[in-house]
Protein backbone atom coordinates (compact mmCIF):
# COMPACT_ATOMS: atom_id res chain seq x y z
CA UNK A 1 -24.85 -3.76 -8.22
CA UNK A 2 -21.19 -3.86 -7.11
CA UNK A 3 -19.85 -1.37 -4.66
CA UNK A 4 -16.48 -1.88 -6.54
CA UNK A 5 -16.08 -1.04 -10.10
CA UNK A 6 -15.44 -3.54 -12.22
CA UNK A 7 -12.05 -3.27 -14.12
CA UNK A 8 -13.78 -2.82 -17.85
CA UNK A 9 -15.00 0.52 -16.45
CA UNK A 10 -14.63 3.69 -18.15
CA UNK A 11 -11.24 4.80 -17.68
CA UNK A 12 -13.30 8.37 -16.82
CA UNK A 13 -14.73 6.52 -14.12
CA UNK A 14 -11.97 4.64 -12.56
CA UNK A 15 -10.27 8.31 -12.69
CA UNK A 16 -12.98 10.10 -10.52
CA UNK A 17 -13.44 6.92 -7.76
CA UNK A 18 -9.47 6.79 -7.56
CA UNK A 19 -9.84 10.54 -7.00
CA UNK A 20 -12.39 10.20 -4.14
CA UNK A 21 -10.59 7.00 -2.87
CA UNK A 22 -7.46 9.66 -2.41
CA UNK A 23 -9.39 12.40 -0.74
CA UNK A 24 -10.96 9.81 1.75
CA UNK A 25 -7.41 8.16 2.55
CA UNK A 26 -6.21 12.03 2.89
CA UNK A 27 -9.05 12.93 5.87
CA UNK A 28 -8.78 9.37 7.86
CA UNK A 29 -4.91 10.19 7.69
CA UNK A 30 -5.41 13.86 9.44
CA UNK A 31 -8.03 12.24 11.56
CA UNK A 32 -5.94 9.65 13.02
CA UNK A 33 -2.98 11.61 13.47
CA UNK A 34 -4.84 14.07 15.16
CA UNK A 35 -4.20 16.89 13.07
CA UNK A 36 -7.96 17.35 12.93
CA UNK A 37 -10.90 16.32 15.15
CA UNK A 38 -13.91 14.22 14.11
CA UNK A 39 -16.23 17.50 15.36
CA UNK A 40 -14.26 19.80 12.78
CA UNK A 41 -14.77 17.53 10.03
CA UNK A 42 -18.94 17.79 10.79
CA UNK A 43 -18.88 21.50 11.22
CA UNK A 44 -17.06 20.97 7.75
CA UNK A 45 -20.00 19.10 5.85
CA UNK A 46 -17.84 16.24 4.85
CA UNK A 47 -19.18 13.77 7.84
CA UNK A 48 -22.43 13.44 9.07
CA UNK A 49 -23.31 13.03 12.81
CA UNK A 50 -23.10 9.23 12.86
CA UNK A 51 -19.88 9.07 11.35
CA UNK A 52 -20.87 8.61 7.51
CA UNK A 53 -19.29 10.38 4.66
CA UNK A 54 -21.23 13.29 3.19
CA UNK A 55 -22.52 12.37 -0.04
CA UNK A 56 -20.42 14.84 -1.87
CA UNK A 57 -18.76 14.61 -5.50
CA UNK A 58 -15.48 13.38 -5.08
CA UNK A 59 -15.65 12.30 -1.33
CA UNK A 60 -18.49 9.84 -1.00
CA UNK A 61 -18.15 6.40 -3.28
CA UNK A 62 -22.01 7.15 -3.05
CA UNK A 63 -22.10 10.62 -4.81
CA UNK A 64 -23.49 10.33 -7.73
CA UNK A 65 -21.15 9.63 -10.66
CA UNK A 66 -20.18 12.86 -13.63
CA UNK A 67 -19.59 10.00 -16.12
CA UNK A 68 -22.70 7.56 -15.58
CA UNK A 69 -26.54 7.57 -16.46
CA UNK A 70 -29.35 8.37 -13.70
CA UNK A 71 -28.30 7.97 -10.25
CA UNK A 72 -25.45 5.12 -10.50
CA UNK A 73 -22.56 6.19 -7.49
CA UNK A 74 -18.90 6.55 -8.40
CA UNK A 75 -18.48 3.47 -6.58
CA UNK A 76 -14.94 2.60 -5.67
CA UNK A 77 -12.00 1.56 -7.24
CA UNK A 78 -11.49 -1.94 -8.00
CA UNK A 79 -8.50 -4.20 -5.58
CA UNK A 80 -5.75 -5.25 -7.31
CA UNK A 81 -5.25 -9.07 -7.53
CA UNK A 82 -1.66 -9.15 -8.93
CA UNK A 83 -3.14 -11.77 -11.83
CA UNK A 84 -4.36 -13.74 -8.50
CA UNK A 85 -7.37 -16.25 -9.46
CA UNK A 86 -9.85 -16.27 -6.96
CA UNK A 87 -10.37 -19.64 -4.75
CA UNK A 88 -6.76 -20.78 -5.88
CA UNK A 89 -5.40 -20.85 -2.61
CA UNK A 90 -6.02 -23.99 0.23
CA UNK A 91 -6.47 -21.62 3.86
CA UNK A 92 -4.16 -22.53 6.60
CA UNK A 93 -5.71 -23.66 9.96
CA UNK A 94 -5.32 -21.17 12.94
CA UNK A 95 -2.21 -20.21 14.75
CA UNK A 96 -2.94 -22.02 18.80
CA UNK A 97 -1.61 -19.74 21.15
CA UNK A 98 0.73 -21.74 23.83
CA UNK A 99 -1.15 -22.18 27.34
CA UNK A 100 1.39 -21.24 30.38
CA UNK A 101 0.87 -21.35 34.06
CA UNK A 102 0.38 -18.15 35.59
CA UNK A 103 3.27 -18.39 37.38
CA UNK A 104 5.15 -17.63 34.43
CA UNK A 105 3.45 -14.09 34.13
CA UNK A 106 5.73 -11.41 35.22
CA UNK A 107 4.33 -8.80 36.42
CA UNK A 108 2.19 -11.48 38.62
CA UNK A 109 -1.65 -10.74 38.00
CA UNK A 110 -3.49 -8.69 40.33
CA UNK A 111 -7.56 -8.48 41.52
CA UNK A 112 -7.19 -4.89 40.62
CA UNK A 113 -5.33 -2.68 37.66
CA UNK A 114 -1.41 -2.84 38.76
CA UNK A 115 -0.85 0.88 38.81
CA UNK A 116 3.02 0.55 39.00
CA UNK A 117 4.34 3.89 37.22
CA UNK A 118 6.71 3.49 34.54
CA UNK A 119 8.59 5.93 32.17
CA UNK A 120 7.06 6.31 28.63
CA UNK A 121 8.53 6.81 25.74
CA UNK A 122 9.10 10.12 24.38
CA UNK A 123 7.65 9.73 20.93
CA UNK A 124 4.48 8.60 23.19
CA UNK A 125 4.56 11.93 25.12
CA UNK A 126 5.01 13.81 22.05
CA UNK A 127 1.88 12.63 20.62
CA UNK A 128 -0.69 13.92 22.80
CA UNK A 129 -1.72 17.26 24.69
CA UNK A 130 0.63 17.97 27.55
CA UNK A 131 0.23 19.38 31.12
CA UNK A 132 3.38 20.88 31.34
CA UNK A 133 3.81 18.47 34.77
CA UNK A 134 6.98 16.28 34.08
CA UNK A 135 5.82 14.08 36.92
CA UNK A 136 2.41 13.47 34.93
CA UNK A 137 3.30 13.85 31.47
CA UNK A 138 6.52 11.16 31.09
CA UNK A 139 4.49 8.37 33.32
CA UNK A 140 2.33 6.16 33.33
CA UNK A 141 0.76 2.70 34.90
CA UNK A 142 1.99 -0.51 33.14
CA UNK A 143 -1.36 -1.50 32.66
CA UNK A 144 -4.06 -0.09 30.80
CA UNK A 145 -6.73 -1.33 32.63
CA UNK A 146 -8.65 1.30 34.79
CA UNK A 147 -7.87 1.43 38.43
CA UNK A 148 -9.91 0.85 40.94
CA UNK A 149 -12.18 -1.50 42.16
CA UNK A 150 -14.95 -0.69 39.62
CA UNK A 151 -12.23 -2.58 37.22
CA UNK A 152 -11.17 -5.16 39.95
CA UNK A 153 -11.52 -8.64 38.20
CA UNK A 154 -15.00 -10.49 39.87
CA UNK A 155 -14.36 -13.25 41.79
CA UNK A 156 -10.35 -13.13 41.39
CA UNK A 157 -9.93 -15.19 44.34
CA UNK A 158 -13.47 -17.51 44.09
CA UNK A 159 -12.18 -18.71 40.99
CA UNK A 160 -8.37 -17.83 40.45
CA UNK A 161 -7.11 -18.21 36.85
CA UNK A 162 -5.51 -21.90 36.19
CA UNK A 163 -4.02 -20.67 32.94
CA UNK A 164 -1.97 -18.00 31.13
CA UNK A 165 -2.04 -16.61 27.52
CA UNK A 166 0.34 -13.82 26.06
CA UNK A 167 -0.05 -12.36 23.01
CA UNK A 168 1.27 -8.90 21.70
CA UNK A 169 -0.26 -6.69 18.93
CA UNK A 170 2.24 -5.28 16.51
CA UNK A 171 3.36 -4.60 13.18
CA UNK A 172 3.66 -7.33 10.20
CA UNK A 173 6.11 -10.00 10.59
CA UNK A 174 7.10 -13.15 9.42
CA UNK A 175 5.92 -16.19 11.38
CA UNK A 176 8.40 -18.65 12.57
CA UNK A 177 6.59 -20.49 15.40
CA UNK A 178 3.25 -21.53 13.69
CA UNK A 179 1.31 -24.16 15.37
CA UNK A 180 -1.73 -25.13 13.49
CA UNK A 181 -2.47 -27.98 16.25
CA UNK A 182 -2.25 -30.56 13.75
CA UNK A 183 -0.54 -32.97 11.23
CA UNK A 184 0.74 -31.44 7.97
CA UNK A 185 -1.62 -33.98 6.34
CA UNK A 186 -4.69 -31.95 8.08
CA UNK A 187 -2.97 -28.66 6.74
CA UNK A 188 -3.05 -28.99 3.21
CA UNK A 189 0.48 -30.10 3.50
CA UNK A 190 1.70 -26.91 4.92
CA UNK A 191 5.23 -27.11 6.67
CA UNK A 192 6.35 -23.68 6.83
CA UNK A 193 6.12 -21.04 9.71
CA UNK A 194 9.36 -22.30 11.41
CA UNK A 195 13.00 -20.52 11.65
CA UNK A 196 13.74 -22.29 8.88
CA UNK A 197 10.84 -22.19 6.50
CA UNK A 198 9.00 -18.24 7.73
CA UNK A 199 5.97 -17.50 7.06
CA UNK A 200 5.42 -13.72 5.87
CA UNK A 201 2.61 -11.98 6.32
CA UNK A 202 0.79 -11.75 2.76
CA UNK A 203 -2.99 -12.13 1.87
CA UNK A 204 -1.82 -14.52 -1.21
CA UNK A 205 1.54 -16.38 -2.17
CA UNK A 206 1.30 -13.81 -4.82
CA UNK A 207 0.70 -10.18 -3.06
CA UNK A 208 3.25 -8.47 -1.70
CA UNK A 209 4.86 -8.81 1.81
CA UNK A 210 2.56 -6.33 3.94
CA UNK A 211 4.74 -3.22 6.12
CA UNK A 212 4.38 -3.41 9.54
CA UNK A 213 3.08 0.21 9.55
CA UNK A 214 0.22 -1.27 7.29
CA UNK A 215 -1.18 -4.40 8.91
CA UNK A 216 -1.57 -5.03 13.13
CA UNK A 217 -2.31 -8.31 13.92
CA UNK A 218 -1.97 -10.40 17.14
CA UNK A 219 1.79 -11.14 17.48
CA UNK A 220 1.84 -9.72 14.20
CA UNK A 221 1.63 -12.65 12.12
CA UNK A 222 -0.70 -14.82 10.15
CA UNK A 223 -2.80 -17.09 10.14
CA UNK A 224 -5.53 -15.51 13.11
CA UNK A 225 -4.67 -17.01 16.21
CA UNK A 226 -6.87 -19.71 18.30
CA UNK A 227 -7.08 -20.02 22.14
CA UNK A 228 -7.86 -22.90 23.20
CA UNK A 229 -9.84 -23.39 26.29
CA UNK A 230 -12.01 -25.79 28.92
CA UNK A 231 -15.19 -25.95 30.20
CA UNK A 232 -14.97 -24.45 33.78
CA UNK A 233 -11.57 -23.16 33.23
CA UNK A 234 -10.54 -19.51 34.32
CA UNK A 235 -7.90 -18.39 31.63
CA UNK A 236 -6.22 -15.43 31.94
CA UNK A 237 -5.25 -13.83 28.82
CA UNK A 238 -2.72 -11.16 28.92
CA UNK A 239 -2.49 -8.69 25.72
CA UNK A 240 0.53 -6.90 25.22
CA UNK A 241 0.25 -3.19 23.12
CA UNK A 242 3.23 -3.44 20.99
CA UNK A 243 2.27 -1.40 18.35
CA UNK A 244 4.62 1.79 17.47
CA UNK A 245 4.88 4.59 20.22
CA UNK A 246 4.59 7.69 17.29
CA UNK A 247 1.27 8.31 16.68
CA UNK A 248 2.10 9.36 12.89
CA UNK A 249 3.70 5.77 12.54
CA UNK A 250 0.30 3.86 11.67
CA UNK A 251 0.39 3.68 7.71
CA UNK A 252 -1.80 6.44 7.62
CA UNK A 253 -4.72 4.81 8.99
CA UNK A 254 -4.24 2.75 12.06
CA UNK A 255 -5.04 4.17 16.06
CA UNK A 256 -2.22 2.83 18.20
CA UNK A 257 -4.76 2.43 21.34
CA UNK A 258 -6.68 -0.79 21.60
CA UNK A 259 -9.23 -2.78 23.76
CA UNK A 260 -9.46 -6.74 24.30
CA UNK A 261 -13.04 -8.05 23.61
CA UNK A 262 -13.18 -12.06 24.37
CA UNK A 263 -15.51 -13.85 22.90
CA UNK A 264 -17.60 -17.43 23.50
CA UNK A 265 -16.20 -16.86 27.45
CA UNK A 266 -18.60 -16.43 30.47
CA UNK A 267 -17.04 -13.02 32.26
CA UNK A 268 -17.80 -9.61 33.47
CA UNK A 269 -17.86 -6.57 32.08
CA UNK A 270 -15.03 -5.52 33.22
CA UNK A 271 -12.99 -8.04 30.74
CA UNK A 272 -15.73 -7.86 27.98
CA UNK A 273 -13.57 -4.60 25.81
CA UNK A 274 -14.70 -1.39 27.05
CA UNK A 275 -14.68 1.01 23.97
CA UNK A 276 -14.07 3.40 26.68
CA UNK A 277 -10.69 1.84 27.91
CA UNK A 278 -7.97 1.72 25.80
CA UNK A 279 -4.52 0.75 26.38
CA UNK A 280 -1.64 2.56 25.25
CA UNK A 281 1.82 0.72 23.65
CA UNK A 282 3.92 -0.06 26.32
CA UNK A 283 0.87 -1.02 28.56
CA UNK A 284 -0.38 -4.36 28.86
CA UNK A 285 -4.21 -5.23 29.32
CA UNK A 286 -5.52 -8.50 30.79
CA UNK A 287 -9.38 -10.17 30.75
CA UNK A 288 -10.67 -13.39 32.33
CA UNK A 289 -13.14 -15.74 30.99
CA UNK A 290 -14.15 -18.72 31.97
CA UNK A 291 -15.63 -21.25 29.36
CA UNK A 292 -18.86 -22.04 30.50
CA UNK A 293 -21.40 -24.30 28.08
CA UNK A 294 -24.80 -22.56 26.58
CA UNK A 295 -28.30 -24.43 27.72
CA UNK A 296 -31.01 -21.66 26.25
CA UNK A 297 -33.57 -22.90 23.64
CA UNK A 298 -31.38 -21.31 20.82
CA UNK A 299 -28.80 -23.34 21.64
CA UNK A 300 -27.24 -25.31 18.48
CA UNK A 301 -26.42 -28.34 20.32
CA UNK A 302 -27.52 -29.74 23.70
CA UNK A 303 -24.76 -29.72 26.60
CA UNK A 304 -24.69 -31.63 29.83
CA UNK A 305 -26.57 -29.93 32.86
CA UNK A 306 -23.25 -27.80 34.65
CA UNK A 307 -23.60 -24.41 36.31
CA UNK A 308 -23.68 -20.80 34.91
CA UNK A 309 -20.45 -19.87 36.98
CA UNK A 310 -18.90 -23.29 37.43
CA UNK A 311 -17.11 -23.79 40.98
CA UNK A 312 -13.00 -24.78 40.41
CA UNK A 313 -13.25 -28.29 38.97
CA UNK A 314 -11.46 -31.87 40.26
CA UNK A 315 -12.01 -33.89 37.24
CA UNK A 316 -10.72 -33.13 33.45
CA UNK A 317 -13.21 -31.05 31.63
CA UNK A 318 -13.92 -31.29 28.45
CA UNK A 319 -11.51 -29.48 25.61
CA UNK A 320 -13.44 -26.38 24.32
CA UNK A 321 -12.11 -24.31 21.94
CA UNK A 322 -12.43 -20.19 21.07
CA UNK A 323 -11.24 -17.49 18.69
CA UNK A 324 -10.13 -14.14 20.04
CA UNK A 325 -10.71 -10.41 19.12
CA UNK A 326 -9.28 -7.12 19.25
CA UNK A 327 -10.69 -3.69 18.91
CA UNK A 328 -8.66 -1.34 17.57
C-alpha cells in the first residue's frame, strides 16, 4: 500500500490528509524558527521521544483514517506533477567542482580552527538568545570549526593538502557555469548552464522555478555536484555557509546551520561531519580527505597493494572520483 494517496481518492480523504499535511508543515515551521522547542512539543503528546509524530487524527499520515474501512492511515496527500509523465526526462550528469591550488584560498588554511573574530550580522544576532555582552553577542570566529587542538586537522603538515575545493550552500539559483566533464554528445545533448543559456533550478522542464527560501543546495544550483579526486591525494575542501542570516528566512522548514560529511575519503573524525558542530552563515567550514583505495574481502573490485595512509606521492596517481554531502 502507498504512503501517498492516489489522486482517484475520495475527495473526503484528500480533505483530511491535506488537513494533517497543514498541521505538520505548521509545527516544523514553529520548530525551526524556534518559537517552540522539540521538548515542549513531547510534553505536548504530538512527538514521541525519538522524534516520531504521535499517531493522532489529523497530525500523523498514520492515524487512522474517519473516511476508510478497518485500520487503513490517512496517508498523505498526493505530489503534484504539473501533467509531468514519469521517466520523460534524460538526467543531466553531475556538476565537477573546479580543483584550485591552495594558494588560492584566502583566508590561508590552518592545522587548527582560525579563530579570527569577525562582526556578524544583525539579523544573525537577532535570532538567538543573547548575553547582553556586545563584545560576545555581535562576534564571532570566521570559521565554524571548533577550536582547539581536539579539532586540529591530523597530520596537517605529514601530508599537507595538494588541492583546493570551494563550494557555498545557498538559496536556488540559476546555473551558468555547469561543467558536466564531458561532450554534449555524453549529455544527452545538453548545452545549457552557461551565461547565455542558464540553467534554473527546477525538478522538471515543467515544474516551477524553485525560491531560494525553498531549496539549499551546494552553490545553489543543479545538477548535484561531483569532486573529483586521486588516489593518495590530500584535498582540502572548503564549504562556505551562505545560506540567509534570519532564522525565519528558511521557507518554513529549512535550519540555516550545517555540517560537512565527506564521503568515499580516508580522514579523521575531525572532518567526518560532527552533528555536534555546526557552522553558522557567514562562517566557513573546511575537511580533509585523502582518497585512499579499499582492500577488505567486501571489496567490489580488487585494487593494487598501496598503504592505508599513503605517504605524499612522486608519480601520477590514478584519477578517482567522489560525490559530496551536506548535513543540514
Amino acid at each position: 500500500m502507498s504512503f501517498f494517496l492516489s489522486p482517484k481518492a475520495s475527495r473526503a480523504r484528500l480533505r483530511e490528509a491535506e488537513h494533517a499535511r497543514k498541521n505538520r508543515a505548521e509545527i516544523v515551521q514553529a520548530l525551526s524558527q524556534r518559537q517552540v522547542t522539540r521538548r515542549e512539543l513531547v510534553k505536548w503528546g504530538l512527538l514521541t521521544a525519538g522524534g516520531l509524530w504521535v499517531p493522532i487524527h489529523g497530525l500523523s499520515p498514520f492515524a487512522k483514517s474517519a473516511y476508510a474501512d478497518s485500520n487503513i492511515p490517512t496517508g498523505a496527500p498526493p505530489s503534484p506533477l504539473f501533467g509531468v509523465q514519469p521517466f520523460s526526462q534524460p538526467l543531466l550528469r553531475f556538476d565537477v567542482l573546479p580543483r584550485n591550488a591552495v594558494s588560492t584560498l584566502n583566508p590561508a588554511p590552518t592545522e587548527q580552527a582560525n579563530t579570527t573574530r569577525q562582526m556578524l550580522n544583525q539579523a544573525l544576532v537577532n535570532s538567538y538568545p543573547k548575553t547582553g555582552d556586545p563584545t560576545k553577542d555581535n562576534f564571532g570566529p570566521i570559521e565554524g570549526r571548533p577550536p582547539g587542538p581536539i579539532w586540529a586537522h591530523q597530520d596537517f603538515t605529514r601530508f599537507p593538502p595538494r588541492v583546493a575545493v570551494q563550494v557555498t550552500q545557498e538559496g536556488a539559483k540559476a546555473n551558468t557555469v555547469y561543467n558536466p566533464g564531458v561532450d554534449p554528445r555524453f549529455n544527452n545533448g545538453f548545452t545549457g548552464g552557461t551565461a547565455q543559456s542558464p540553467l534554473p533550478l527546477k525538478f522538471h522542464p515543467a515544474w516551477p522555478t524553485q525560491s531560494p527560501l525553498k531549496v539549499w543546495t551546494f552553490n545553489g544550483t543543479i545538477p548535484p555536484k561531483l569532486l573529483i579526486g586521486r588516489y593518495g591525494e590530500p584535498i582540502l575542501f572548503r564549504h562556505r555557509n551562505k545560506l540567509p542570516f534570519d532564522i525565519t528566512q528558511n521557507g518554513g522548514f529549512g535550519i540555516h546551520t550545517i555540517s560537512t560529511h565527506d564521503h568515499n575519503g580516508h580522514h579523521g573524525a575531525e572532518n567526518d561531519g560532527f552533528t555536534g558542530a555546526y557552522f553558522f552563515p557567514g562562517q566557513f567550514s573546511m575537511t580533509i580527505t585523502i582518497q585512499s583505495s579499499w582492500q577488505g574481502s567486501r571489496a567490489s573490485t580488487p585494487a593494487p597493494p598501496i598503504p592505508r595512509l599513503p605517504a605524499p606521492m612522486t608519480s601520477a596517481p590514478t584519477p578517482r572520483s567522489r560525490a559530496t554531502g551536506a548535513r543540514p
